[in-house]
C-alpha atoms as a PDB file:
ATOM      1  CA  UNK A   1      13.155  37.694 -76.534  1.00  0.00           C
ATOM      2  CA  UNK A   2      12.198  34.549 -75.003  1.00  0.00           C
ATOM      3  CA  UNK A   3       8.054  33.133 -75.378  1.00  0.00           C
ATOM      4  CA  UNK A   4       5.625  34.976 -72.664  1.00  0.00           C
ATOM      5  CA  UNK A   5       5.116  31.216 -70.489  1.00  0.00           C
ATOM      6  CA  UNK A   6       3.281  31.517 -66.523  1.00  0.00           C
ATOM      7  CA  UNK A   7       6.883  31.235 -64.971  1.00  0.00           C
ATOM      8  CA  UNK A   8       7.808  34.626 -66.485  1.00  0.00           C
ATOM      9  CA  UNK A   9       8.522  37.149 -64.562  1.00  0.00           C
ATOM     10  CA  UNK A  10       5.352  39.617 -63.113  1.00  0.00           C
ATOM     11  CA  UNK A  11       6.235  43.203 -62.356  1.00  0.00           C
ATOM     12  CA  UNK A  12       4.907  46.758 -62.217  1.00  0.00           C
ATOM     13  CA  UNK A  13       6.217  49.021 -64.331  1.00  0.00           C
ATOM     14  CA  UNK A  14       5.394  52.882 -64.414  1.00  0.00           C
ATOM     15  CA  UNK A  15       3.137  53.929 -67.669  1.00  0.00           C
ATOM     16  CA  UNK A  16       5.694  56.436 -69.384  1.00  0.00           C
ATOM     17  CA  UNK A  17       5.693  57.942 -73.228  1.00  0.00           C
ATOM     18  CA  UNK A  18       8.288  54.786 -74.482  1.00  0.00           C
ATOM     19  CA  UNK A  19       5.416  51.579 -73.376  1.00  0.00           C
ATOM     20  CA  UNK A  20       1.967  53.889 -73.502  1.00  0.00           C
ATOM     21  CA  UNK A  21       1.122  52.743 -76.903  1.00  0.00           C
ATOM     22  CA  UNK A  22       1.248  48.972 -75.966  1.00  0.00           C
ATOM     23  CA  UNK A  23      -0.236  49.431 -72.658  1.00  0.00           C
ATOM     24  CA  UNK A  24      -3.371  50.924 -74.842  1.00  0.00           C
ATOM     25  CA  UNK A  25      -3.012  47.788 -77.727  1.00  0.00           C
ATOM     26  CA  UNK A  26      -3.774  45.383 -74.623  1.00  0.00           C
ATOM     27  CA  UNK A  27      -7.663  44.228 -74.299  1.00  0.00           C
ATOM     28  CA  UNK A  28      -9.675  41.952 -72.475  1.00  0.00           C
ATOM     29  CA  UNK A  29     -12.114  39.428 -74.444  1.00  0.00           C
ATOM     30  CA  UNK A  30     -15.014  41.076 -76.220  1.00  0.00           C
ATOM     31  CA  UNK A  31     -17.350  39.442 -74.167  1.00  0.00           C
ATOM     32  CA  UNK A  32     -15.339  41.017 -70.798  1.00  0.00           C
ATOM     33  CA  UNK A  33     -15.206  44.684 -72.269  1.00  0.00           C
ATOM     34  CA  UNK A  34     -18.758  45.490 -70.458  1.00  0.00           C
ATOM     35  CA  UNK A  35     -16.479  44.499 -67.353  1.00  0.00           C
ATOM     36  CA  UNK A  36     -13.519  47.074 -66.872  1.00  0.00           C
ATOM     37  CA  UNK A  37     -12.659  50.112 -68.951  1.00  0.00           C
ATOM     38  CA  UNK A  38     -10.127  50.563 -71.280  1.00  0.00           C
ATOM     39  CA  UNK A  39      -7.154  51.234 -70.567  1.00  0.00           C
ATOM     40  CA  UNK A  40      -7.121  54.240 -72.938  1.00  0.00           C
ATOM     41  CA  UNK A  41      -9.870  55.867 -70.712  1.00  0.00           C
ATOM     42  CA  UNK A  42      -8.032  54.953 -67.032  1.00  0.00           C
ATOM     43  CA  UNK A  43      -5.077  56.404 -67.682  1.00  0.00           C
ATOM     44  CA  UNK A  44      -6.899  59.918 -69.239  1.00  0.00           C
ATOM     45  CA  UNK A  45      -8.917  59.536 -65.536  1.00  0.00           C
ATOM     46  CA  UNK A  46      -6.290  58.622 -63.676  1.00  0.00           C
ATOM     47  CA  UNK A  47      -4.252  61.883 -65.095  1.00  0.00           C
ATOM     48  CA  UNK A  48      -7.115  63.922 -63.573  1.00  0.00           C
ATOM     49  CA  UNK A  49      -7.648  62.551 -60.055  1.00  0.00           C
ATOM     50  CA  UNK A  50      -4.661  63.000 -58.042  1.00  0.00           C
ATOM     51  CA  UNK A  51      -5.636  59.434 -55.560  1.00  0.00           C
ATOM     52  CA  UNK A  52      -4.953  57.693 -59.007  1.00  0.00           C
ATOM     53  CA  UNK A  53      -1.860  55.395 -58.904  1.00  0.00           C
ATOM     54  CA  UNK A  54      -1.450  53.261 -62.102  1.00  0.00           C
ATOM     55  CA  UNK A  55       0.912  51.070 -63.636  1.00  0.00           C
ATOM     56  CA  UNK A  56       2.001  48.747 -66.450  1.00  0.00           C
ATOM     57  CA  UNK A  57       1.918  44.478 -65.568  1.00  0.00           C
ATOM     58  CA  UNK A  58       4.699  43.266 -67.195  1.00  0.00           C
ATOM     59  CA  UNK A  59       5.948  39.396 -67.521  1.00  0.00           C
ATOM     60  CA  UNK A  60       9.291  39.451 -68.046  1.00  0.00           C
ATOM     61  CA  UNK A  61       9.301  42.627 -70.836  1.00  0.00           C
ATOM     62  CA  UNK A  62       5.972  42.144 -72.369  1.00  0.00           C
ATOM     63  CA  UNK A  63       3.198  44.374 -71.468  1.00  0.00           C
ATOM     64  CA  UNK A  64       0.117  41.396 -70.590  1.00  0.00           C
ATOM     65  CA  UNK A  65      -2.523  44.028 -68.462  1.00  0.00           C
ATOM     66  CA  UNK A  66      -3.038  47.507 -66.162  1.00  0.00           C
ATOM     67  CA  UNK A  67      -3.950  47.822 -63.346  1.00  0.00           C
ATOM     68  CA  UNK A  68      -4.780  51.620 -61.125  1.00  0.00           C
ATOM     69  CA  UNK A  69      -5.518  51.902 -57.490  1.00  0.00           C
ATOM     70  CA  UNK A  70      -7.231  54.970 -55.412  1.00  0.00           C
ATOM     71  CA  UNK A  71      -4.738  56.036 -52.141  1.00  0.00           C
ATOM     72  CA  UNK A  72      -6.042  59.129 -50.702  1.00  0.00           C
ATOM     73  CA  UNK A  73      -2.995  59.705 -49.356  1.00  0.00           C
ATOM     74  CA  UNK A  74      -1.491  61.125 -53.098  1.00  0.00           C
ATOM     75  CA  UNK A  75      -4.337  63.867 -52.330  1.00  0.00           C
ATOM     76  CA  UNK A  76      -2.468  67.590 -50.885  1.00  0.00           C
ATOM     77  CA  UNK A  77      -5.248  67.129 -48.661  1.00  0.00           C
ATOM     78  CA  UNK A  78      -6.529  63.274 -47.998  1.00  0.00           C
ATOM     79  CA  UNK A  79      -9.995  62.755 -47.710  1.00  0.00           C
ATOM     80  CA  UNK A  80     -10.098  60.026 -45.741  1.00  0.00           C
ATOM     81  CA  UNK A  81      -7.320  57.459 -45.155  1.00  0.00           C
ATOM     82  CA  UNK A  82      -6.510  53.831 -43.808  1.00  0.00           C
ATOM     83  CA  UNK A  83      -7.528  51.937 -46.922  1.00  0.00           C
ATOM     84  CA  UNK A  84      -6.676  51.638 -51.085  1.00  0.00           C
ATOM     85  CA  UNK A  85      -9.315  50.527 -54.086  1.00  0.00           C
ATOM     86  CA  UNK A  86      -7.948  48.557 -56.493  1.00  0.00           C
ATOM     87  CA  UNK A  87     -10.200  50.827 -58.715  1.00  0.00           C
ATOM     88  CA  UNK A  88      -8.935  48.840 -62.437  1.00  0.00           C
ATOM     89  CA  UNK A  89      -7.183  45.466 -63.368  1.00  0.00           C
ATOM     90  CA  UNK A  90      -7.542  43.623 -66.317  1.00  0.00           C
ATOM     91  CA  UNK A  91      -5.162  41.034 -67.967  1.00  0.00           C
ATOM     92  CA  UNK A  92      -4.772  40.913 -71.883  1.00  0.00           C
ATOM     93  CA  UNK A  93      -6.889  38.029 -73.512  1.00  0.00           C
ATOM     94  CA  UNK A  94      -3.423  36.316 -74.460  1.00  0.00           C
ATOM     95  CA  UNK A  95      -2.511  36.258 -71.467  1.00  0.00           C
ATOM     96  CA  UNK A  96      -5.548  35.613 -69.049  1.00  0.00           C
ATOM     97  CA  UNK A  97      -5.174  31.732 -67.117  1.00  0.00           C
ATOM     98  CA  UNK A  98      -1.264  32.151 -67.247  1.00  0.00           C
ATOM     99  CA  UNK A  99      -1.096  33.511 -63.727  1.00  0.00           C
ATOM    100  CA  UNK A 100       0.090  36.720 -64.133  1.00  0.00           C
ATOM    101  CA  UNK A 101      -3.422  38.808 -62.361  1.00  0.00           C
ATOM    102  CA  UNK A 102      -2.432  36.734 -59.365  1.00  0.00           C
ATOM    103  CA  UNK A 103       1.104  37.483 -59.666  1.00  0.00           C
ATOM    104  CA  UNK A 104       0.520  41.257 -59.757  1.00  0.00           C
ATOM    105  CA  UNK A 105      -2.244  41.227 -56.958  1.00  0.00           C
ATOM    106  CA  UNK A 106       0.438  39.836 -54.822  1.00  0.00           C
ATOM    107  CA  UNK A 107       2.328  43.075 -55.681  1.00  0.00           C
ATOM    108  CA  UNK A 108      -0.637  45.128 -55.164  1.00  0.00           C
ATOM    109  CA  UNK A 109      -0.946  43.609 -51.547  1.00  0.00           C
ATOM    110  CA  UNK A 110       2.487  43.852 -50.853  1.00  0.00           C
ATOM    111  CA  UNK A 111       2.669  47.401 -52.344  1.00  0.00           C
ATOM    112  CA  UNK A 112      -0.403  48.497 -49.392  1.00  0.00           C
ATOM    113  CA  UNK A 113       1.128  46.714 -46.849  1.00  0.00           C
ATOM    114  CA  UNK A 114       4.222  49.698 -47.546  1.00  0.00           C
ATOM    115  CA  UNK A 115       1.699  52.848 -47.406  1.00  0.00           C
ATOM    116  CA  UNK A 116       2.111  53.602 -43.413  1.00  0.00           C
ATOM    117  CA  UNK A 117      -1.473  54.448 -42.763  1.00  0.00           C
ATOM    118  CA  UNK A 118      -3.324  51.769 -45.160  1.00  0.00           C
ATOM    119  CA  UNK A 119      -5.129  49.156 -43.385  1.00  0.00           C
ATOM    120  CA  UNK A 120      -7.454  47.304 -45.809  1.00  0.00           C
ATOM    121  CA  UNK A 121      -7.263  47.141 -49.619  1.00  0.00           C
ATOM    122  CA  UNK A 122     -10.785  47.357 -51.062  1.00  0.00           C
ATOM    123  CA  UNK A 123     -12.260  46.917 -54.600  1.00  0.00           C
ATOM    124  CA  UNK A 124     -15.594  45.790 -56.088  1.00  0.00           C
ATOM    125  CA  UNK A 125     -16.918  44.062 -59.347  1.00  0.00           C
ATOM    126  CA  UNK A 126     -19.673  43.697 -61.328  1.00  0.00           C
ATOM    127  CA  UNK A 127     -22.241  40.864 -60.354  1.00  0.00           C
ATOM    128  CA  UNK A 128     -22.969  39.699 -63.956  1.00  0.00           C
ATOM    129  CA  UNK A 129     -21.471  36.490 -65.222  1.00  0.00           C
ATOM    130  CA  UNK A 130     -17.303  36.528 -65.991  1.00  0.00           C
ATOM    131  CA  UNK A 131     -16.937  38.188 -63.260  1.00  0.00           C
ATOM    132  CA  UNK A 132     -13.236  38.548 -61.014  1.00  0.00           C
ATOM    133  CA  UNK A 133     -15.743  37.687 -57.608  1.00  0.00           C
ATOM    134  CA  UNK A 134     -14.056  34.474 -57.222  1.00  0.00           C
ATOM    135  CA  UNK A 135     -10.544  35.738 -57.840  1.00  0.00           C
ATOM    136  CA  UNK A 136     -10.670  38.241 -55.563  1.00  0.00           C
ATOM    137  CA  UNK A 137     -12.315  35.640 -52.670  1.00  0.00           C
ATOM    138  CA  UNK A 138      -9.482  33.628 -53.543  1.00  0.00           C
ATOM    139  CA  UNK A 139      -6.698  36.440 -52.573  1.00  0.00           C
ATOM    140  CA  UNK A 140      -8.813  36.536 -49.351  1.00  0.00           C
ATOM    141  CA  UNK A 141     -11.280  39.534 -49.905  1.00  0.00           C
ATOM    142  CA  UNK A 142     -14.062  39.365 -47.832  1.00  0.00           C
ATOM    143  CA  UNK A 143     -17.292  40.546 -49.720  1.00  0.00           C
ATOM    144  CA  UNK A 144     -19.202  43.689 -47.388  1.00  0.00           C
ATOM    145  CA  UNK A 145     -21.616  45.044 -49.211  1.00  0.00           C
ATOM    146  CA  UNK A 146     -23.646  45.701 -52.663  1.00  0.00           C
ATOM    147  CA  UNK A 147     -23.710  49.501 -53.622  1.00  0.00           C
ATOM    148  CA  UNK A 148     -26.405  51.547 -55.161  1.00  0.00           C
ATOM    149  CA  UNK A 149     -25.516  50.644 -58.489  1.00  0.00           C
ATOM    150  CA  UNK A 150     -25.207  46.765 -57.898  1.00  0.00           C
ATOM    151  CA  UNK A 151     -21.552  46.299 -57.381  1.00  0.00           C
ATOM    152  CA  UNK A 152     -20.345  43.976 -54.765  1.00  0.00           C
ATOM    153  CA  UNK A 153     -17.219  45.366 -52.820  1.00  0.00           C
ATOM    154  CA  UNK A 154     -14.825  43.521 -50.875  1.00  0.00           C
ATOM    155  CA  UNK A 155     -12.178  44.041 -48.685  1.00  0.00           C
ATOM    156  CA  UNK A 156      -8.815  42.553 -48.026  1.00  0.00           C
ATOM    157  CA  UNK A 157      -7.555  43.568 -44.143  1.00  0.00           C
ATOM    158  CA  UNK A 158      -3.423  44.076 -43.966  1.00  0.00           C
END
């Protein structure tokens, strides 16, 4: 197998039995951890909420970060429709500045622009310092408001 490098390959790959194990190996820096979940705990939440849609970022055939999105319209019965959260992302320490979060954004934007009644992809982070705020700005989320528990949400219109 060939050296992870930022040209390699980005793509999504579905979280299955074979890859699980290195999906739940992959971490963000210890002084990001306060920032996203573990991967370990998405994927138990995302097995019991039926918006959840999750996968594996790959480059090339290494596992480098997760990422999970909300789409109501998984739900038997949708609560409300005509956007997606980007609900969890997080690149693996090793691998963070090498491109590959922008890479698989892309593929998250691309992915909503293929569910027929999506409009907007939304998401929020925390406003402490490390934060993805700029990233996301970057991608061309607009921020729209601070929630009750101090998270700033943005939104990306289709």
């Amino acid at each position: 197998m060939s050296p992870i490098a930022s040209e390699s390959t980005v793509t999504l790959r579905e979280i299955t039995p074979a890859n699980s194990e290195a999906i739940f190996k992959l971490s963000v820096a210890d002084s990001q951890k306060h920032l996203v979940a573990s991967n370990e705990r998405s994927i138990a939440q995302a097995h019991f909420e039926e918006a959840a849609w999750f996968r594996a970022i790959y480059a090339d055939d290494e596992p480098v970060g997760f990422l999970m999105l909300h789409d109501e319209s998984l739900r038997a019965e949708p609560r409300e429709e005509g956007y997606l959260v980007l609900w969890r992302m997080m690149i693996d320490e090793r691998f963070q500045g090498m491109r590959f979060g922008w890479e698989a954004m892309l593929l998250v934007i691309a992915h909503a622009r293929t569910r027929p009644t999506v409009t907007r992809l939304q998401t929020s982070w925390a406003q402490e310092d490390g934060n993805a705020g700029d990233f996301y700005r970057k991608l061309g989320f607009v921020p729209t408001h601070v929630d009750d528990d101090g998270e700033q949400w943005a939104a990306l219109e289709l």
